[in-house]
N, C-alpha and C. Protein backbone atom coordinates (compact mmCIF):
# COMPACT_ATOMS: atom_id res chain seq x y z
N UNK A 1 112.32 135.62 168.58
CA UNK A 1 112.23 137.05 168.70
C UNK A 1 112.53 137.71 167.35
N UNK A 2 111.80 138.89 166.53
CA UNK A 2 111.92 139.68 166.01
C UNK A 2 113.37 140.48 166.20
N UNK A 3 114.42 140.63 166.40
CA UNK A 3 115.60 141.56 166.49
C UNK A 3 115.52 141.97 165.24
N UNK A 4 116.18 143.34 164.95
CA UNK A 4 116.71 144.25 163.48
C UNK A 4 115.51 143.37 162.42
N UNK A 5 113.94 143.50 162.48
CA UNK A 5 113.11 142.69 161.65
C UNK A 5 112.37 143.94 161.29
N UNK A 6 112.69 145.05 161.79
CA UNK A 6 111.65 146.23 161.00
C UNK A 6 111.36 145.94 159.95
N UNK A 7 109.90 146.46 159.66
CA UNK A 7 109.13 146.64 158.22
C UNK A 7 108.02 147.18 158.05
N UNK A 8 107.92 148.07 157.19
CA UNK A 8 106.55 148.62 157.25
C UNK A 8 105.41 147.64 156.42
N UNK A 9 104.68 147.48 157.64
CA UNK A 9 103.37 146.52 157.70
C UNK A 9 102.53 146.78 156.52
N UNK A 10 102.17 148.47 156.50
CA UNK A 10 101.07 148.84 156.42
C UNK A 10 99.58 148.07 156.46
N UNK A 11 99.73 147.83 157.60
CA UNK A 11 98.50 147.55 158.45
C UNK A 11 97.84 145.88 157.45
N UNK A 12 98.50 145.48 156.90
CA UNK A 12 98.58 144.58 155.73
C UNK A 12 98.89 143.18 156.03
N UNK A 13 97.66 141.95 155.57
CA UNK A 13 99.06 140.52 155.65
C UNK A 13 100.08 140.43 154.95
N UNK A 14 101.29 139.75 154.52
CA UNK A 14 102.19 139.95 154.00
C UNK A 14 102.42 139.58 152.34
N UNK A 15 101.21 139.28 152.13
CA UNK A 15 101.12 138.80 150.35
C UNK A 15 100.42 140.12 150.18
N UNK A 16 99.55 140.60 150.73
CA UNK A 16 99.13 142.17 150.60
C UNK A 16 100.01 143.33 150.64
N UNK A 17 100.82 142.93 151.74
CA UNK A 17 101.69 144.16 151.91
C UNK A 17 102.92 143.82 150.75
N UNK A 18 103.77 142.88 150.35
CA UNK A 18 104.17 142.52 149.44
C UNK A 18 103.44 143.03 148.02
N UNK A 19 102.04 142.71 147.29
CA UNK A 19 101.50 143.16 146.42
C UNK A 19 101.43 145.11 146.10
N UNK A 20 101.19 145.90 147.56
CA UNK A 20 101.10 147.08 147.22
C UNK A 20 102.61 148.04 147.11
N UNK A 21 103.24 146.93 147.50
CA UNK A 21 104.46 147.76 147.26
C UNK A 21 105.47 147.45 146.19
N UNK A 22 104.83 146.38 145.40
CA UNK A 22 104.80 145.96 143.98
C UNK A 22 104.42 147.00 143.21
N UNK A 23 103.14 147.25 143.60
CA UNK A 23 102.40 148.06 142.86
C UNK A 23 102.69 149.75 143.15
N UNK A 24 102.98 150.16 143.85
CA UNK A 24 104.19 151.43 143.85
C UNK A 24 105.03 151.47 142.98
N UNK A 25 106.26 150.71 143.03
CA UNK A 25 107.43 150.28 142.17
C UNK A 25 107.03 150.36 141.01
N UNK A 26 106.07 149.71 140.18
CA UNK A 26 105.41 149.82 139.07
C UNK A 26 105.04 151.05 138.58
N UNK A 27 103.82 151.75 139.45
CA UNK A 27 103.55 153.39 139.34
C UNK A 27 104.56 154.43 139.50
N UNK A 28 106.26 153.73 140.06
CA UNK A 28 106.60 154.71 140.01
C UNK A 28 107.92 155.01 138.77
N UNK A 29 108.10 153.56 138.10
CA UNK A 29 108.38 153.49 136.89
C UNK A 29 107.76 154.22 135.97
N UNK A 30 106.46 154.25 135.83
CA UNK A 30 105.54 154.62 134.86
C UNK A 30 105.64 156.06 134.91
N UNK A 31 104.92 156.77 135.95
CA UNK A 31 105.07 158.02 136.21
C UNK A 31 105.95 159.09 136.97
N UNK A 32 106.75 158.50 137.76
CA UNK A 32 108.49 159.23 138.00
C UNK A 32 108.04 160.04 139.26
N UNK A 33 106.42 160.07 139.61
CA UNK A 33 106.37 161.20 140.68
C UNK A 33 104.89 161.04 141.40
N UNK A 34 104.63 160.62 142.48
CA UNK A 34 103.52 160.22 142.90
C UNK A 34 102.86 160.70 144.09
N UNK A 35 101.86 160.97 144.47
CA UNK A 35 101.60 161.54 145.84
C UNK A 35 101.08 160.21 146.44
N UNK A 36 101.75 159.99 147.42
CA UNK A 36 101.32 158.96 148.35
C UNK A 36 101.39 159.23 149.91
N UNK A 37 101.16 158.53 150.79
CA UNK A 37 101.51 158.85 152.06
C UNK A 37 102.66 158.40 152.82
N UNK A 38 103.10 158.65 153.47
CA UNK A 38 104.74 158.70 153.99
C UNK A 38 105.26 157.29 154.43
N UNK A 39 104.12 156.48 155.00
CA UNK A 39 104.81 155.10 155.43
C UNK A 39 104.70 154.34 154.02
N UNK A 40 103.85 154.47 152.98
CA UNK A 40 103.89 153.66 151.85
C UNK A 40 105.15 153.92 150.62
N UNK A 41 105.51 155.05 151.04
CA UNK A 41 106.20 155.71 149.65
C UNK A 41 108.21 155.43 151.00
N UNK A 42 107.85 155.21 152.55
CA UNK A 42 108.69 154.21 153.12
C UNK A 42 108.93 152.96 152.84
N UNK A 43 107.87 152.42 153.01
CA UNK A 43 108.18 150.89 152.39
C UNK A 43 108.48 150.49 150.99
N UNK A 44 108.10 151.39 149.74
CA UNK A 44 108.27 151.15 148.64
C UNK A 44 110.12 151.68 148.47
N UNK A 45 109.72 152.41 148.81
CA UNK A 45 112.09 153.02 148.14
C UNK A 45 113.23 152.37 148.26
N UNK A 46 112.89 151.48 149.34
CA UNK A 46 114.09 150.33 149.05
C UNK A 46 113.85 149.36 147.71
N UNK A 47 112.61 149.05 147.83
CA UNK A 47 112.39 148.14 146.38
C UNK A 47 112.67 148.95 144.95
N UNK A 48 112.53 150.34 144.74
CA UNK A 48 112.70 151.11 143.73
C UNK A 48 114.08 151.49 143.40
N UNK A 49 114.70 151.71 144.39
CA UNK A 49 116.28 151.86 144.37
C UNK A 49 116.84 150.41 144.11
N UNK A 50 116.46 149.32 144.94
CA UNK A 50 116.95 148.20 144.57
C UNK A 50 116.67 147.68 142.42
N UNK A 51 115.86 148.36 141.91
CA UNK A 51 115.16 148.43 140.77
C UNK A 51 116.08 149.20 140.04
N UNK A 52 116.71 150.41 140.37
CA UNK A 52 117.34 151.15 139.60
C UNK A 52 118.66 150.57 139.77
N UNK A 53 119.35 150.04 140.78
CA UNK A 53 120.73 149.62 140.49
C UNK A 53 120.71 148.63 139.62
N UNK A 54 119.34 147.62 139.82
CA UNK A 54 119.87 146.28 138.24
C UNK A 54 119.60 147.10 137.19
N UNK A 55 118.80 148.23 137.24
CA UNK A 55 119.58 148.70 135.64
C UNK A 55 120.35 149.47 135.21
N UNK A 56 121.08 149.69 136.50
CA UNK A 56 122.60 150.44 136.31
C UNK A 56 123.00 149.00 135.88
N UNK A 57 122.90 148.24 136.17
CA UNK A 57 123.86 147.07 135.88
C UNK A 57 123.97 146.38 134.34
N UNK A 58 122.40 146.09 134.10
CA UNK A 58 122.36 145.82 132.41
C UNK A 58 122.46 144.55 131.76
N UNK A 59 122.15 143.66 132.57
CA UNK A 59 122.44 142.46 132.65
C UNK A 59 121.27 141.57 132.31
N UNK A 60 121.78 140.32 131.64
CA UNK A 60 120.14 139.55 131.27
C UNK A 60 120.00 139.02 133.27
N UNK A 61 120.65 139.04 134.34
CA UNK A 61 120.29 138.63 135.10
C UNK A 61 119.43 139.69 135.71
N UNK A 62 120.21 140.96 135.89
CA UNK A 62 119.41 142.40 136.47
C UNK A 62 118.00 142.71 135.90
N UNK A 63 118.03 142.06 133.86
CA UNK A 63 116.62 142.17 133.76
C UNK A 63 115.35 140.91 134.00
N UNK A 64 115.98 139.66 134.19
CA UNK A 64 115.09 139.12 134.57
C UNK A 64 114.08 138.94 136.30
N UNK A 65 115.36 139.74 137.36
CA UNK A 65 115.36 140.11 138.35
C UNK A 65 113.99 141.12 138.11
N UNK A 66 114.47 142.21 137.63
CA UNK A 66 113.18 143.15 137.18
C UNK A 66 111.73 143.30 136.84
N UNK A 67 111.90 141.90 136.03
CA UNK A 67 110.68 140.82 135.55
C UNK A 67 109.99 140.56 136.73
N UNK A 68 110.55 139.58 137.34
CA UNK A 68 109.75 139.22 138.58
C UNK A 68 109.01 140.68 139.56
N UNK A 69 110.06 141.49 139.76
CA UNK A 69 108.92 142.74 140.56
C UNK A 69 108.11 143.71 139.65
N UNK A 70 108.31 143.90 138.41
CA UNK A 70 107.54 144.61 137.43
C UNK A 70 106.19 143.90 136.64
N UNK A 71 106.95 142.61 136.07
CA UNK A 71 105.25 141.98 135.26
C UNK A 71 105.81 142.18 134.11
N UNK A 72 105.92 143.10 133.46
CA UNK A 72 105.93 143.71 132.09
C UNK A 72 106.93 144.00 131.48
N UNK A 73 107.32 143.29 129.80
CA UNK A 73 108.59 143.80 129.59
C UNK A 73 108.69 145.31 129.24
N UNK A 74 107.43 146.02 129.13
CA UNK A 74 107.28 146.81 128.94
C UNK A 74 108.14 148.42 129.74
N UNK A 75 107.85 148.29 130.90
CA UNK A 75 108.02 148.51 132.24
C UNK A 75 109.56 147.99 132.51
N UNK A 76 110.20 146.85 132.27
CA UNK A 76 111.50 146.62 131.99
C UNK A 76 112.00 147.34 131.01
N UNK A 77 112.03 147.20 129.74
CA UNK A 77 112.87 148.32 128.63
C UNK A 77 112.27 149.59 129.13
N UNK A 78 111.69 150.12 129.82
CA UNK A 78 111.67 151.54 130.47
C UNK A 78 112.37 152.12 131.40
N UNK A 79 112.44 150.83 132.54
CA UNK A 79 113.58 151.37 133.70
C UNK A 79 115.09 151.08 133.01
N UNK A 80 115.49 149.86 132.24
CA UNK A 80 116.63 149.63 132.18
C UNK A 80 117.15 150.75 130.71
N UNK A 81 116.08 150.96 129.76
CA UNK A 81 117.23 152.17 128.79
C UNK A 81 116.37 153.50 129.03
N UNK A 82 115.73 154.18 129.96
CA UNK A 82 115.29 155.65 130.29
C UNK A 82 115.39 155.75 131.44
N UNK A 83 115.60 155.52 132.69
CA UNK A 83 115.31 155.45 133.78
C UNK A 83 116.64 155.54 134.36
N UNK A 84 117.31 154.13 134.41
CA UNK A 84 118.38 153.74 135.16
C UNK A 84 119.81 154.45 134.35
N UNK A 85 119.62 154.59 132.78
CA UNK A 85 121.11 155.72 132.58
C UNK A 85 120.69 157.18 133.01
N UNK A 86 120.17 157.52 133.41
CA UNK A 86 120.18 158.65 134.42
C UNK A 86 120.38 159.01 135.64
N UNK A 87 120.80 157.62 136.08
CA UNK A 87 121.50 157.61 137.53
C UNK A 87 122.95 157.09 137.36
N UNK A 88 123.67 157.03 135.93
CA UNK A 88 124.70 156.64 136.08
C UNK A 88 125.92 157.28 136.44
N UNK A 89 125.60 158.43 137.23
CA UNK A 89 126.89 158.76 138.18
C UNK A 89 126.39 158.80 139.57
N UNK A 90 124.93 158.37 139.95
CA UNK A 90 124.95 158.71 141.69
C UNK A 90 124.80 157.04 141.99
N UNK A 91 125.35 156.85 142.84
CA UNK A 91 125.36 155.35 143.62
C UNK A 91 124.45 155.01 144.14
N UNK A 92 123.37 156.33 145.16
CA UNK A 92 122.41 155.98 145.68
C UNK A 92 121.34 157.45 145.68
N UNK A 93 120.67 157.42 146.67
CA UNK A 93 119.59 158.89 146.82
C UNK A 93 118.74 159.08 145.59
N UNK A 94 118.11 157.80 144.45
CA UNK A 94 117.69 157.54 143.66
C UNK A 94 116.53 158.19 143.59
N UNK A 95 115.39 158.26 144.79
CA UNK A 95 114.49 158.89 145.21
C UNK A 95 114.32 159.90 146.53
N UNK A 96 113.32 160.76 146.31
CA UNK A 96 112.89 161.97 147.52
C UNK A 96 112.12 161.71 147.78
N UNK A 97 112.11 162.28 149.17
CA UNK A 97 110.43 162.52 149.64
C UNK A 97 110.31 163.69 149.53
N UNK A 98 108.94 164.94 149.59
CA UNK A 98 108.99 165.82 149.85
C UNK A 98 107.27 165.59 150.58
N UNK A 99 107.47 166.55 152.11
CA UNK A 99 106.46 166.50 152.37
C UNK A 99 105.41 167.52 152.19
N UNK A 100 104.03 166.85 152.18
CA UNK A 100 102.88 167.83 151.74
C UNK A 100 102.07 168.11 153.24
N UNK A 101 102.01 167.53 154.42
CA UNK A 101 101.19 167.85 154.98
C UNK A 101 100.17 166.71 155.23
N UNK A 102 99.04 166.76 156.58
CA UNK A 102 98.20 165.86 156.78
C UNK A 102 97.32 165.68 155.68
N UNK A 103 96.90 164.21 155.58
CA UNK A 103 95.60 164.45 154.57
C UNK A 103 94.07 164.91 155.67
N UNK A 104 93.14 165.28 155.01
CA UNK A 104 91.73 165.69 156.03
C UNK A 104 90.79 164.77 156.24
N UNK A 105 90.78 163.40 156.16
CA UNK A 105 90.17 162.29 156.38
C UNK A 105 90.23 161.75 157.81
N UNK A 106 91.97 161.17 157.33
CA UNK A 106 92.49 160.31 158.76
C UNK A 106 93.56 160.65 159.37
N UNK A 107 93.92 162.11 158.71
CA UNK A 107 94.75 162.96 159.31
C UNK A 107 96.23 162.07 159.10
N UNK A 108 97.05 161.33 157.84
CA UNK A 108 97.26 160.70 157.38
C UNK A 108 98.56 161.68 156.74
N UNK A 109 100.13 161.33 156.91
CA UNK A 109 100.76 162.23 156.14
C UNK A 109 101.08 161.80 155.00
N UNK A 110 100.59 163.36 154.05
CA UNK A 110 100.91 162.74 152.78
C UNK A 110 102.40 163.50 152.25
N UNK A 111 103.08 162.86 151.30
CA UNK A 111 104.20 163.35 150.69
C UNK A 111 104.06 163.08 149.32
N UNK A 112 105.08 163.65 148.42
CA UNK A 112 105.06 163.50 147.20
C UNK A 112 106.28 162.75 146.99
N UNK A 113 106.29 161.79 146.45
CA UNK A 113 107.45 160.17 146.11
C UNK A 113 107.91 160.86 144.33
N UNK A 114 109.18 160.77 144.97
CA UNK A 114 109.38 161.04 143.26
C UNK A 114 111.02 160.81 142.97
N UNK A 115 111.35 160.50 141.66
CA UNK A 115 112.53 160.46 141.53
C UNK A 115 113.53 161.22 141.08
N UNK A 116 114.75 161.15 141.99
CA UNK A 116 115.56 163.11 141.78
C UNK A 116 115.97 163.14 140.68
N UNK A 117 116.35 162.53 139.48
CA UNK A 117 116.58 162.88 138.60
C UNK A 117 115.08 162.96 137.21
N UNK A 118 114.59 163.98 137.72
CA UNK A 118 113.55 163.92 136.95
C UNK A 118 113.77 163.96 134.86
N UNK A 119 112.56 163.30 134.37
CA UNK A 119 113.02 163.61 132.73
C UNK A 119 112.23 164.68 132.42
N UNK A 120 113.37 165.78 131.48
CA UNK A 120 113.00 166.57 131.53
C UNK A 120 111.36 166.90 130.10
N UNK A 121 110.51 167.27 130.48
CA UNK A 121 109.16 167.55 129.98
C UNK A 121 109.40 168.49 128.13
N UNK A 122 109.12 167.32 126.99
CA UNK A 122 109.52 167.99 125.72
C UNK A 122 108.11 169.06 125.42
N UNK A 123 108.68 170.12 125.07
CA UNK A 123 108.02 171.27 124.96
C UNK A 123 107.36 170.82 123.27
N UNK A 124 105.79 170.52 123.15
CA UNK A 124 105.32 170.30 122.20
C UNK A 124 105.03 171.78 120.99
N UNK A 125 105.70 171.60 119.89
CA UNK A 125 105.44 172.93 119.05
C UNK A 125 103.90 172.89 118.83
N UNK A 126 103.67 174.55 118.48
CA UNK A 126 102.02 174.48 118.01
C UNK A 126 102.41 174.55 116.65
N UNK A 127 101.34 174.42 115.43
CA UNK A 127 101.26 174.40 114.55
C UNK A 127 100.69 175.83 114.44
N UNK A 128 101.07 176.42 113.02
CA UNK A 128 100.41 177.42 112.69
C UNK A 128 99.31 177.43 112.20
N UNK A 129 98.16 178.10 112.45
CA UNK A 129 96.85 178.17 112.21
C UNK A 129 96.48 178.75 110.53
N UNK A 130 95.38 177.67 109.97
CA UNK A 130 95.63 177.39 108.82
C UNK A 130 94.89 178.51 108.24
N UNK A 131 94.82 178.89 107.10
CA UNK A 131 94.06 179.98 106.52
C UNK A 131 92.86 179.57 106.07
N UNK A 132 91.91 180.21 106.44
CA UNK A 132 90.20 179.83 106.10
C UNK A 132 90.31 180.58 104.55
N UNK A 133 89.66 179.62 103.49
CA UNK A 133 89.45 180.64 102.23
C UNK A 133 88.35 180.61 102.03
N UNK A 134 87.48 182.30 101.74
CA UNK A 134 86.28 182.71 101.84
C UNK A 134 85.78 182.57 100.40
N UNK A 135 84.58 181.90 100.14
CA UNK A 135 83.82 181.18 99.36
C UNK A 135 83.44 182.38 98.41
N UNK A 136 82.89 182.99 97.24
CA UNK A 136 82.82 184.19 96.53
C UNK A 136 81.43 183.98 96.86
N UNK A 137 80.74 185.19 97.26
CA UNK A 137 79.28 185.68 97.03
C UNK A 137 78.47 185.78 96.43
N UNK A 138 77.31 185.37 95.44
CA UNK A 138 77.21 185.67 94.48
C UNK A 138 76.28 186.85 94.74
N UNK A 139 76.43 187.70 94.04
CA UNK A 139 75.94 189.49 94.29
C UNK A 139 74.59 189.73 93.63
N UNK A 140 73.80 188.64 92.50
CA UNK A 140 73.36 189.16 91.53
C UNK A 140 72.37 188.37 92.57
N UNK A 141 70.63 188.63 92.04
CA UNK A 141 69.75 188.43 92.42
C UNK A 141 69.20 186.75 92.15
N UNK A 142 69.60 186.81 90.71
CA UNK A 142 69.30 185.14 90.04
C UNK A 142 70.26 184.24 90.53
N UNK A 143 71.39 184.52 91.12
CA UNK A 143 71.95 183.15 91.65
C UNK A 143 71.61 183.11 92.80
N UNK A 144 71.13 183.85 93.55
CA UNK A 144 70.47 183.41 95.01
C UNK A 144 69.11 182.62 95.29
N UNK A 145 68.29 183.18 94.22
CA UNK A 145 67.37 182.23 93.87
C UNK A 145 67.71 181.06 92.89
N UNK A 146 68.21 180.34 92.16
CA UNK A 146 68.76 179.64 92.14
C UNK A 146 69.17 178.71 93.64
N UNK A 147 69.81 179.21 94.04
CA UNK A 147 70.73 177.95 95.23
C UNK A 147 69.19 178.70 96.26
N UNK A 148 68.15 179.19 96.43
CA UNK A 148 67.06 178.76 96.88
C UNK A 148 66.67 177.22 96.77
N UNK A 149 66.88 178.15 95.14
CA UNK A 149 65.04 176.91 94.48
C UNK A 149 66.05 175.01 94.84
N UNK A 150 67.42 175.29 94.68
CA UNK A 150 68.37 173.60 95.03
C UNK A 150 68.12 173.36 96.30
N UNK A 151 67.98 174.42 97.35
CA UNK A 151 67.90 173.95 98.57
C UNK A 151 66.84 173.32 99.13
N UNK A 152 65.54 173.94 98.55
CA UNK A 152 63.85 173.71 99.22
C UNK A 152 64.13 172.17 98.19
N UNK A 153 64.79 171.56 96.73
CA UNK A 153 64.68 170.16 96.49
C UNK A 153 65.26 169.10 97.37
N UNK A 154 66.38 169.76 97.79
CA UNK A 154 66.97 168.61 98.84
C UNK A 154 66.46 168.41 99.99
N UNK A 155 65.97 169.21 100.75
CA UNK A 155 64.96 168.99 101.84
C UNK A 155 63.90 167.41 101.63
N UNK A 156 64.46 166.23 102.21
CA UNK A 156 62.93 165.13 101.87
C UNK A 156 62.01 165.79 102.59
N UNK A 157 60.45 164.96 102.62
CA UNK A 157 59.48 165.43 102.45
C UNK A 157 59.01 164.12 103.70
N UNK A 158 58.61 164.24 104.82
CA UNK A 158 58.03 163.16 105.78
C UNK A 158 57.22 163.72 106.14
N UNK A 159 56.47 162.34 106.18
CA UNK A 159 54.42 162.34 106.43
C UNK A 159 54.73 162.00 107.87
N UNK A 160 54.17 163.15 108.58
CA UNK A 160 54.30 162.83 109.80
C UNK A 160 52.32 161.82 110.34
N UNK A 161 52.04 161.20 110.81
CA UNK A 161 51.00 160.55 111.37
C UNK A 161 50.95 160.83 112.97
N UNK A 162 49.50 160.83 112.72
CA UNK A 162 48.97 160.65 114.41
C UNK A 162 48.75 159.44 114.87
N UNK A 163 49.93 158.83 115.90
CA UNK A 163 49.68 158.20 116.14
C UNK A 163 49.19 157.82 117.87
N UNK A 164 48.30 156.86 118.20
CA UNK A 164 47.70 157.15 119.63
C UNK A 164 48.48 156.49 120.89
N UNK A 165 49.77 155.40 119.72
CA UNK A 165 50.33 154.46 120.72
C UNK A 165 51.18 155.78 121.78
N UNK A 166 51.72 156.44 120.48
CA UNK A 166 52.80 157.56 120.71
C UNK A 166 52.96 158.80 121.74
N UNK A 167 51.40 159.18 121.72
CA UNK A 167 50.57 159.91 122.33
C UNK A 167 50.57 159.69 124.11
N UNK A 168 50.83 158.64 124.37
CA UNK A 168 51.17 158.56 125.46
C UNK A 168 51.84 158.83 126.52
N UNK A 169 51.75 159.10 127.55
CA UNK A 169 52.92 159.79 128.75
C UNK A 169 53.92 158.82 129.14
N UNK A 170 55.30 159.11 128.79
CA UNK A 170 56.56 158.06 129.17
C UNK A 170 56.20 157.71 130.80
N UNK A 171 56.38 156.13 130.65
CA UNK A 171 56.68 155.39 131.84
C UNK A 171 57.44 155.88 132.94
N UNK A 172 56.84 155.77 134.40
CA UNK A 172 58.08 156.25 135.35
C UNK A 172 58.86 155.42 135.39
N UNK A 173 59.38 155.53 135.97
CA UNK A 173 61.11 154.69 136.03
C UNK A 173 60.22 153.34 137.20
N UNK A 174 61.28 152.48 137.24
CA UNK A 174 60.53 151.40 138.65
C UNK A 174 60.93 151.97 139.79
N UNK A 175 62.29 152.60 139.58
CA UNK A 175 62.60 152.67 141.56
C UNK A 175 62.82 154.31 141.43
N UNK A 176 61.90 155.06 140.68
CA UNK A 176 62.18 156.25 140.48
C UNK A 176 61.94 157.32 142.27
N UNK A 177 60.83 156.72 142.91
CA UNK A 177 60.53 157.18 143.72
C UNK A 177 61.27 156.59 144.72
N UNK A 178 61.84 155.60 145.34
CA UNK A 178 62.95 155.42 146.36
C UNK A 178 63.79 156.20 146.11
N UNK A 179 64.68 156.74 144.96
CA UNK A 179 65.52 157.64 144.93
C UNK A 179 65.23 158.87 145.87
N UNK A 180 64.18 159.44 145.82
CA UNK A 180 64.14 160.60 146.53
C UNK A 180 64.40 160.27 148.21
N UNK A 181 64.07 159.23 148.75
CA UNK A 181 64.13 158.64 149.96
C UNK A 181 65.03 158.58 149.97
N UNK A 182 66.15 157.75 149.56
CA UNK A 182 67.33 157.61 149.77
C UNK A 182 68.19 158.47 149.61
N UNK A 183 68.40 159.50 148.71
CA UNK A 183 69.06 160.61 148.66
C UNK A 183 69.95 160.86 149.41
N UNK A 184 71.55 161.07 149.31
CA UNK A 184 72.31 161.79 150.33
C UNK A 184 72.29 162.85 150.54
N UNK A 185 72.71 163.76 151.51
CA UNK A 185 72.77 165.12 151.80
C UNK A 185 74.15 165.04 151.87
N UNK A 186 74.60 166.46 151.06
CA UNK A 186 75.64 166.94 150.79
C UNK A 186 76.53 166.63 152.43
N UNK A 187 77.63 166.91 152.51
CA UNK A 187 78.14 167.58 153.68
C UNK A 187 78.37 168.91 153.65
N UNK A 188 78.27 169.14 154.83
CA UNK A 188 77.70 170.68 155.67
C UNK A 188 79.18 171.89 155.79
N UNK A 189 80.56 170.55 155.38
CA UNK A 189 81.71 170.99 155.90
C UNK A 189 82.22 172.17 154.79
């Protein structure tokens, strides 16, 4: 018998359901805030919290632990020095849910997964806009002709030919006309 064996399935065999909630944990290292739907962003938060306490901890064991559910050392030196000292005064409640509402497909609830101690967003300076310097005119009549007569030399000179291969009407496509057959129609909704 199954007793106290809850788990969210998601509808998944268990190297699948194992893999996508890998792959949460990962996305939610990376990006700190995710819209997902409510039983997936369930099954993932124990593994993400379990993620942030080994790097409250700091340990070559907590990071090789890390290794195995991340992949990447990359993704490791991210949770263990940006991530995890930002939870170093709460013990737990590492992540929120907040809900958004059904999705319009499969009527599917979605929420937004994110972690409460968000980092805060560095305000990029603009640069000041550079000064255009305006080129002098020349006013008199002979330097305009002049930078004429330079311009009509640099222009090359191509012999255009008639040719009859050229002359020809481009090829239709091969499956140009099934396209129109097949065509979808928009939805109506």
């Amino acid at each position: 018998m199954r007793h106290a064996k809850k788990r969210y399935q998601l509808g998944r065999f268990t190297s699948w359901h194992d893999a996508t909630v890998r792959s949460l944990a990962r996305n939610m290292v990376i990006a700190q805030s995710m819209r997902t739907t409510l039983t997936r962003a369930k099954a993932s938060k124990q593994l993400i919290e379990k993620l942030i306490t080994l790097g409250k901890k700091n340990t070559l064991f907590a990071r090789r632990e890390a290794q195995k559910v991340l992949g990447e050392h990359r993704l490791v030196n991210l949770l263990f020095n940006d991530i995890a000292p930002r939870f170093a005064k709460r013990n737990s409640g590492f992540t929120r849910i907040i809900g958004l509402g059904k999705r319009r497909g499969d009527n599917a609830e979605m929420v937004i997964f994110e972690l409460t101690e968000m980092k805060e967003k560095e305000i990029k300076k603009v640069k000041p806009a550079k000064e255009v310097k305006s080129q002098p005119v020349p006013e008199d009549a002979a330097a305009q002709e002049k930078k004429a007569v330079t311009e009509q030399k640099k222009e090359p000179k191509v012999a255009i030919k008639d040719n009859p291969v050229d002359a020809k009407k481009p090829q239709k496509k091969f499956m140009g006309g099934l396209r129109t057959i097949f065509k979808k129609k928009s939805d109506s909704l």
